[in-house]
PDB file of N, CA and C in Angstrom:
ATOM      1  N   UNK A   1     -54.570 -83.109 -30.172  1.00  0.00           N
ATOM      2  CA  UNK A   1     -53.231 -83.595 -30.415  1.00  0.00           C
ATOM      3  C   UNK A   1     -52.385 -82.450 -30.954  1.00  0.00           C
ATOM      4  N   UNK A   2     -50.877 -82.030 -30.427  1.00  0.00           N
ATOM      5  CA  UNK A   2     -50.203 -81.396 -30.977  1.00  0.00           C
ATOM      6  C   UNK A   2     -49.489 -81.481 -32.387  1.00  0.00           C
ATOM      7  N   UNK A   3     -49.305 -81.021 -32.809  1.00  0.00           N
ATOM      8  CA  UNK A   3     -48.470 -81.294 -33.577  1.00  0.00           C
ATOM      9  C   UNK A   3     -46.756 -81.390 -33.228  1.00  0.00           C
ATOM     10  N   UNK A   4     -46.043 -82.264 -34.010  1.00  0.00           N
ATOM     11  CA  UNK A   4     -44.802 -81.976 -33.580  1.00  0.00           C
ATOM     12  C   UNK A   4     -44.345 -82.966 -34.567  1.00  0.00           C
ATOM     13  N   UNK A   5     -42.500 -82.349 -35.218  1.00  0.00           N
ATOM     14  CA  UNK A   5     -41.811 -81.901 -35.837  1.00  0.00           C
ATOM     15  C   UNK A   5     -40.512 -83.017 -34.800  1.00  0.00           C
ATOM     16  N   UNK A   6     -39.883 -83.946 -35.085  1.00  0.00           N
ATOM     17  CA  UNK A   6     -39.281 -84.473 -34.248  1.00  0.00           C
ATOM     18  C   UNK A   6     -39.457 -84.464 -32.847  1.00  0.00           C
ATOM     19  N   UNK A   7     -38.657 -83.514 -32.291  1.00  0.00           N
ATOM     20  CA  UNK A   7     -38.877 -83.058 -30.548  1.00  0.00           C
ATOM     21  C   UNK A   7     -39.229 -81.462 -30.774  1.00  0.00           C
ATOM     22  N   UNK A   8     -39.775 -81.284 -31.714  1.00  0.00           N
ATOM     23  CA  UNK A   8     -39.907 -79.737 -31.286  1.00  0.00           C
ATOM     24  C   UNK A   8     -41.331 -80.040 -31.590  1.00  0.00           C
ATOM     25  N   UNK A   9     -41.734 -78.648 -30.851  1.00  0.00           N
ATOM     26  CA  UNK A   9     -43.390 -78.644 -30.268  1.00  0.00           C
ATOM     27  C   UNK A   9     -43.343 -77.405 -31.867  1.00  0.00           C
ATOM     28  N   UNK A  10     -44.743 -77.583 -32.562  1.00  0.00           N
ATOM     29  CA  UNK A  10     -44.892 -76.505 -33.598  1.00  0.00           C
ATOM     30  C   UNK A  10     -46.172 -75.800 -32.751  1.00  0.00           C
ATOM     31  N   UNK A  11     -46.391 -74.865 -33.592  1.00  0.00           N
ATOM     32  CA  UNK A  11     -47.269 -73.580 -32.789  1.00  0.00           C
ATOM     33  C   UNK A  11     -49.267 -74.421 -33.263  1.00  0.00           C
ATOM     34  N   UNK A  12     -49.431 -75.169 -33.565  1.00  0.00           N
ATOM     35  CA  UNK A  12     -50.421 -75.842 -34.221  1.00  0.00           C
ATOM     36  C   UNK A  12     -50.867 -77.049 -33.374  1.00  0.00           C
ATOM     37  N   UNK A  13     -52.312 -76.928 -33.128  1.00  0.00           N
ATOM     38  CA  UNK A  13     -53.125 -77.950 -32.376  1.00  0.00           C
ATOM     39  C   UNK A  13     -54.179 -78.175 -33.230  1.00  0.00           C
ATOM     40  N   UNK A  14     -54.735 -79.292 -33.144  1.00  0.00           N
ATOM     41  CA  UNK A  14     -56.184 -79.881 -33.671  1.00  0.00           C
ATOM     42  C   UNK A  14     -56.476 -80.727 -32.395  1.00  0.00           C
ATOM     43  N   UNK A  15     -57.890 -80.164 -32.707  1.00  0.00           N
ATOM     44  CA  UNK A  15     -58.869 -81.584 -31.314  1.00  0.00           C
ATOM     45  C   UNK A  15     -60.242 -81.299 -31.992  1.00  0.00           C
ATOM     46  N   UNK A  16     -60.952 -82.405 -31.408  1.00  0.00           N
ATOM     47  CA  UNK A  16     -62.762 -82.203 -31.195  1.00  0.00           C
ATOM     48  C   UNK A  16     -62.617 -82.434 -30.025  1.00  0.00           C
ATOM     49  N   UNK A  17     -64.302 -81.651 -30.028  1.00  0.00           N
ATOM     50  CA  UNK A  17     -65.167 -81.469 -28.697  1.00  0.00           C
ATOM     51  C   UNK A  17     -66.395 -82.040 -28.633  1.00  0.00           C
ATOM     52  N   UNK A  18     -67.239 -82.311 -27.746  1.00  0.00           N
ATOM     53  CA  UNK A  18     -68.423 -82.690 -27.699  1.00  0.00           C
ATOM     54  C   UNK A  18     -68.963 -81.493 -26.884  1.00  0.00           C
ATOM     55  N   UNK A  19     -70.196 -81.265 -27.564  1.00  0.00           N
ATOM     56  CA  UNK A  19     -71.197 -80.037 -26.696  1.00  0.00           C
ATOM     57  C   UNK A  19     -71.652 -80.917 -25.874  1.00  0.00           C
ATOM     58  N   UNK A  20     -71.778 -80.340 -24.214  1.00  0.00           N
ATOM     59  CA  UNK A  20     -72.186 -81.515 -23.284  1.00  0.00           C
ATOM     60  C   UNK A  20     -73.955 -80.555 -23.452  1.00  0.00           C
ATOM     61  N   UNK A  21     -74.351 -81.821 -22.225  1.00  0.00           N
ATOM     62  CA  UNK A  21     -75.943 -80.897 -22.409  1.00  0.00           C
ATOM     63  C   UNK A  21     -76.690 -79.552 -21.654  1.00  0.00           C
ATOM     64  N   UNK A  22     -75.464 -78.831 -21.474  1.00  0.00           N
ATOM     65  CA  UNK A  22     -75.669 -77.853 -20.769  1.00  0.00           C
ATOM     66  C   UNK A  22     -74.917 -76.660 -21.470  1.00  0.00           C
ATOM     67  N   UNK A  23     -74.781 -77.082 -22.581  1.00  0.00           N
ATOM     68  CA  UNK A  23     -73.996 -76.313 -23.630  1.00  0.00           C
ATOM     69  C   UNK A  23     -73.073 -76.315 -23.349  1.00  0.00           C
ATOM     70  N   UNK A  24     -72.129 -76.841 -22.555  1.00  0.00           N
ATOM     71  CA  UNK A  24     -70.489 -76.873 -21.961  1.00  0.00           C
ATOM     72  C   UNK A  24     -69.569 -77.263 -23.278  1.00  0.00           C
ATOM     73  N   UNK A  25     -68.486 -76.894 -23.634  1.00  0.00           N
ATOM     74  CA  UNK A  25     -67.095 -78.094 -24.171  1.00  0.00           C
ATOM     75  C   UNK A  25     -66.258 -77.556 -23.315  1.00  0.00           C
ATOM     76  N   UNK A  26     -65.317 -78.780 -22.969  1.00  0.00           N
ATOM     77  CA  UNK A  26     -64.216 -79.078 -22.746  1.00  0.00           C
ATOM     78  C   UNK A  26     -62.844 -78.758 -23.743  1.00  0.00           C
ATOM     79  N   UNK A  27     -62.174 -77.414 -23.574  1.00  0.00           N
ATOM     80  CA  UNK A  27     -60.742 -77.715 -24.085  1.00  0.00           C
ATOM     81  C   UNK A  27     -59.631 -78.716 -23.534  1.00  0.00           C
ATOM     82  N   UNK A  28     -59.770 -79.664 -24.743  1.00  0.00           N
ATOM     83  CA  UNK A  28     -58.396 -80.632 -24.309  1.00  0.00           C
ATOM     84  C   UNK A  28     -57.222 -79.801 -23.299  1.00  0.00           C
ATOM     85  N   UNK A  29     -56.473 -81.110 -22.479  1.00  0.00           N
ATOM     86  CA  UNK A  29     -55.194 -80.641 -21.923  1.00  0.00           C
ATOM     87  C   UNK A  29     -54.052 -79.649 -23.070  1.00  0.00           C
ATOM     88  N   UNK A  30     -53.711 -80.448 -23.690  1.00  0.00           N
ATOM     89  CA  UNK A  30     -52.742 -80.015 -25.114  1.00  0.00           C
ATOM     90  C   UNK A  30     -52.987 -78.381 -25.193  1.00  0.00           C
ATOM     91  N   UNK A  31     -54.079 -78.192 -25.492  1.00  0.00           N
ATOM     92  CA  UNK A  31     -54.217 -76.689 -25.653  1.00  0.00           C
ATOM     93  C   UNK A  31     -54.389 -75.887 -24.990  1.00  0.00           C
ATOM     94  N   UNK A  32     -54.913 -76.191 -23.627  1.00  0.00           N
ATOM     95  CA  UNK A  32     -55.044 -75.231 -22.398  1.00  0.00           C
ATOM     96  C   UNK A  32     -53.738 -75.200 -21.868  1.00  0.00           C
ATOM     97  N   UNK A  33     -52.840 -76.133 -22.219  1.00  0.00           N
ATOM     98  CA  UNK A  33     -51.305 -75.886 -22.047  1.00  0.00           C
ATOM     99  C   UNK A  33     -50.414 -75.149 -23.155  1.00  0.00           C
ATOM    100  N   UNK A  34     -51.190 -75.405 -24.096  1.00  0.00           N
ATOM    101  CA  UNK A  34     -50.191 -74.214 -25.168  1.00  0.00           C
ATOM    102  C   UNK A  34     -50.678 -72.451 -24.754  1.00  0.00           C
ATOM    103  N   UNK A  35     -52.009 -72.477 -24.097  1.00  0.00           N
ATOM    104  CA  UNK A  35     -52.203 -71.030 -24.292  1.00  0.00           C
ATOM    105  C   UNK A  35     -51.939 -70.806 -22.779  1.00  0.00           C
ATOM    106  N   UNK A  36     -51.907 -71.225 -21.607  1.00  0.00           N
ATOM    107  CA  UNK A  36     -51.747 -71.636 -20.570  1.00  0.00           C
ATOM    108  C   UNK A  36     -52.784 -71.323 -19.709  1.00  0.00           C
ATOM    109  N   UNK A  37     -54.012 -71.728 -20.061  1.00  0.00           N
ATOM    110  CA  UNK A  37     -54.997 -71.667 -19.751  1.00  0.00           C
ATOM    111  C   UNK A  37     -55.723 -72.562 -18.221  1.00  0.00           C
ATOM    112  N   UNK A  38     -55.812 -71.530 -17.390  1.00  0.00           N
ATOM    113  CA  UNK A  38     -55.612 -72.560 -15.881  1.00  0.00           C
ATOM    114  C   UNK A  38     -57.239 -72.452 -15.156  1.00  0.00           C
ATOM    115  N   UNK A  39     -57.888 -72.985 -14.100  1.00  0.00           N
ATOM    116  CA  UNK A  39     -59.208 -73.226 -14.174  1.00  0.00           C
ATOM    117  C   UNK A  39     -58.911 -71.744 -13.177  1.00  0.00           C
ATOM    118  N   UNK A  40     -60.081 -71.026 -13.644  1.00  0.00           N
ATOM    119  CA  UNK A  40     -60.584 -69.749 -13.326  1.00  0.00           C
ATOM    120  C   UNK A  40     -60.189 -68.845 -14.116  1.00  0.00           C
ATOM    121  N   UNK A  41     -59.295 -69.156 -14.867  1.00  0.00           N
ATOM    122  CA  UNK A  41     -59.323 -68.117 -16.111  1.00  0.00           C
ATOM    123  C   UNK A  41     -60.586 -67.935 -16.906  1.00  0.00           C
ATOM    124  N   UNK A  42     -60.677 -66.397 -17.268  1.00  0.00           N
ATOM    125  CA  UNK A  42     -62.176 -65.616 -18.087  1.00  0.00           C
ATOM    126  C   UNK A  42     -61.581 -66.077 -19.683  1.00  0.00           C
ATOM    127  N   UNK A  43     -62.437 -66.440 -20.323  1.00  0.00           N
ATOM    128  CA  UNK A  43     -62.775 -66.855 -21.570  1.00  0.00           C
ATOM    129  C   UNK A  43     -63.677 -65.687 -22.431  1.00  0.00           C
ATOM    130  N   UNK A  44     -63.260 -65.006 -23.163  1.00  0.00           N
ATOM    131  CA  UNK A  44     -63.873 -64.083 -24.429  1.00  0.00           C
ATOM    132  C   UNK A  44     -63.805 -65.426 -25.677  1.00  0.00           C
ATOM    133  N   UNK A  45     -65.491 -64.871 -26.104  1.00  0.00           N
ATOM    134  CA  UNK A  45     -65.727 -65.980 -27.356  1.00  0.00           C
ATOM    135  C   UNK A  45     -65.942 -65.326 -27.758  1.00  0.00           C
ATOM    136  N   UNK A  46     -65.219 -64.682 -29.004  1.00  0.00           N
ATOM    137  CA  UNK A  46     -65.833 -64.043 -30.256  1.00  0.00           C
ATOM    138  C   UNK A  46     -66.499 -65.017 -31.339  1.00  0.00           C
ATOM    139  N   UNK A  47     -67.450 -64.310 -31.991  1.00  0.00           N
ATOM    140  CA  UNK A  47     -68.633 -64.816 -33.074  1.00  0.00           C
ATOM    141  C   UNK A  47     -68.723 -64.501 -34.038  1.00  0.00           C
ATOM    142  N   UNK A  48     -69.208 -64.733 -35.711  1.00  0.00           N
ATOM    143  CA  UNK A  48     -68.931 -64.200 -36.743  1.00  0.00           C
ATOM    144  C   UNK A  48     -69.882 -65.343 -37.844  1.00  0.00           C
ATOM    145  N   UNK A  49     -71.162 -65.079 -37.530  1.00  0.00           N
ATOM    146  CA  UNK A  49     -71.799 -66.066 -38.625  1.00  0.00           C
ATOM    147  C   UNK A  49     -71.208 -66.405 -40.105  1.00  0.00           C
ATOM    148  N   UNK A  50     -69.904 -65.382 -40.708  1.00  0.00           N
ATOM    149  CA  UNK A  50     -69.286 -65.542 -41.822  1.00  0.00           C
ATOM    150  C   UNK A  50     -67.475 -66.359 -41.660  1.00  0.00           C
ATOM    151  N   UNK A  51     -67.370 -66.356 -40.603  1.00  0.00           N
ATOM    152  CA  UNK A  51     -65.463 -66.354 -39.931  1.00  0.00           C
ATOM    153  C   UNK A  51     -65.992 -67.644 -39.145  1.00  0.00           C
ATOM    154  N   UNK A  52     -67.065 -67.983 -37.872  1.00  0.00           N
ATOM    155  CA  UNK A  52     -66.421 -69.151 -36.946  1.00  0.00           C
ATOM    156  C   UNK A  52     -66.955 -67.946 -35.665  1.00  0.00           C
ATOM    157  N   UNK A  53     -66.008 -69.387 -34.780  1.00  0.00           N
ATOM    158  CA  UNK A  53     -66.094 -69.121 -33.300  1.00  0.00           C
ATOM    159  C   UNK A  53     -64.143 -68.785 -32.971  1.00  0.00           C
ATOM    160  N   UNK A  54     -64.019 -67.922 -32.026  1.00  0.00           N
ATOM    161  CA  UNK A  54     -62.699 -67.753 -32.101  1.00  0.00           C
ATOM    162  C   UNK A  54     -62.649 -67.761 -30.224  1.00  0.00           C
ATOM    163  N   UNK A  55     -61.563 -68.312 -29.674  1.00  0.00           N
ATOM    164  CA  UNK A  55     -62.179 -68.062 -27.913  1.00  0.00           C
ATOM    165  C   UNK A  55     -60.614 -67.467 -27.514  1.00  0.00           C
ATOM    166  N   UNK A  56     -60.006 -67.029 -26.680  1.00  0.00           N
ATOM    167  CA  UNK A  56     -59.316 -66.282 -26.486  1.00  0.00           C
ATOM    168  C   UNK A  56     -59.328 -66.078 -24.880  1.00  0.00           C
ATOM    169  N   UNK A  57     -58.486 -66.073 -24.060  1.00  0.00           N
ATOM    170  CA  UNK A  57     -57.942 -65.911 -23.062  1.00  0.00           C
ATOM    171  C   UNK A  57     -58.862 -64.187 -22.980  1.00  0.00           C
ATOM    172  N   UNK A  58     -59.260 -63.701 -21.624  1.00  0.00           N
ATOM    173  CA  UNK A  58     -59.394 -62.499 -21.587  1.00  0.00           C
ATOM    174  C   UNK A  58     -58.309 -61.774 -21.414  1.00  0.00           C
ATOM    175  N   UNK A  59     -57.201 -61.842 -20.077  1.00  0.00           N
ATOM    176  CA  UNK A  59     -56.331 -61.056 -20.369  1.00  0.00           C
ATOM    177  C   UNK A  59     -55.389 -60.910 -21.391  1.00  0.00           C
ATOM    178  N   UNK A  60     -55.441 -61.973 -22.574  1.00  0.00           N
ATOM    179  CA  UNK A  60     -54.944 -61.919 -23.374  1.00  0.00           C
ATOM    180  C   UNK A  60     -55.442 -60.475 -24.163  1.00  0.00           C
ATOM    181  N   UNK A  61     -57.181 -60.697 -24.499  1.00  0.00           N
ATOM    182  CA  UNK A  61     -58.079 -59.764 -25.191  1.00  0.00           C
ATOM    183  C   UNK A  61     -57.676 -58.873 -24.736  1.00  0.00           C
ATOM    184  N   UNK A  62     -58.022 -58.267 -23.355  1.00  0.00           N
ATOM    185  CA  UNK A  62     -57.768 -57.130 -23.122  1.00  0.00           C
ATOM    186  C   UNK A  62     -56.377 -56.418 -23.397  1.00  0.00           C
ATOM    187  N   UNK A  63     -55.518 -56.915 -23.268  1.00  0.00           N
ATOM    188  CA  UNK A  63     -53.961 -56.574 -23.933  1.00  0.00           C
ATOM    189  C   UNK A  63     -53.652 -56.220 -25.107  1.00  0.00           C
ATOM    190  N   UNK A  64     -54.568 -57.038 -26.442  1.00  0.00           N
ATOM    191  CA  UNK A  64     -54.553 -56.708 -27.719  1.00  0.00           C
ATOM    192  C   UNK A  64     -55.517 -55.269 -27.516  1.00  0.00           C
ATOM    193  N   UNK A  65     -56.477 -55.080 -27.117  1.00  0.00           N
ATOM    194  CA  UNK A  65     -57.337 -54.020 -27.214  1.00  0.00           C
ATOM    195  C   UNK A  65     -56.255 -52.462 -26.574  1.00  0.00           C
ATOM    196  N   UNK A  66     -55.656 -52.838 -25.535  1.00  0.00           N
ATOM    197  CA  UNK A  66     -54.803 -52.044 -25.090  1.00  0.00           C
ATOM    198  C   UNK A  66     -53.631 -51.231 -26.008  1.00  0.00           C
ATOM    199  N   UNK A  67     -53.011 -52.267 -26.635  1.00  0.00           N
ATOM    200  CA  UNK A  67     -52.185 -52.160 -27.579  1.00  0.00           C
ATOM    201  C   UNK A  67     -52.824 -51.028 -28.740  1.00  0.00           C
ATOM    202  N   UNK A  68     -53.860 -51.569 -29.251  1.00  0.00           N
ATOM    203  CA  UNK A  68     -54.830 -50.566 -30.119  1.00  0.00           C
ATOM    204  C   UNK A  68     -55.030 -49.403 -30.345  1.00  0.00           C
ATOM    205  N   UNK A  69     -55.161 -49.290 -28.917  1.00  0.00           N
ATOM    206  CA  UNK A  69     -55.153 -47.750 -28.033  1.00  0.00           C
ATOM    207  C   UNK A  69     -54.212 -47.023 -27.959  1.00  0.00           C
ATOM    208  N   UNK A  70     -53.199 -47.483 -28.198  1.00  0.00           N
ATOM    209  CA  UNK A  70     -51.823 -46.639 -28.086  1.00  0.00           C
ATOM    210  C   UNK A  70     -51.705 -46.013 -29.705  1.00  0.00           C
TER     211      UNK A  70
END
């Protein structure tokens, strides 16, 4: 579910997932539309036994890494 502020959309989503049994989840609609996430897009999951799971668009990743570089 998004959040939202009268008619304005705020930058903030919450959902659950269920791990299917093939280790799959499903990102809700809501959020694959805020990041615009379309089927065949590459998925980077970063990991951090102290931080979480963080997942990220690849060409997004690769763009921040780019940026870096400069």
């Amino acid at each position: 579910m998004l959040y939202q502020k009268g008619e304005k959309m705020l930058d903030k989503a919450i959902s659950t997932v269920t791990m299917g049994p093939k280790g799959q989840v499903v990102i809700t609609k809501e959020i694959r539309e805020m990041f615009h996430i379309n089927p065949g897009d590459r998925i980077v999951v970063l990991a951090d036994i102290k931080r979480g799971i963080a997942i990220i668009k690849e060409s997004d990743f690769l763009s921040l890494r780019l940026k870096d570089e400069e």
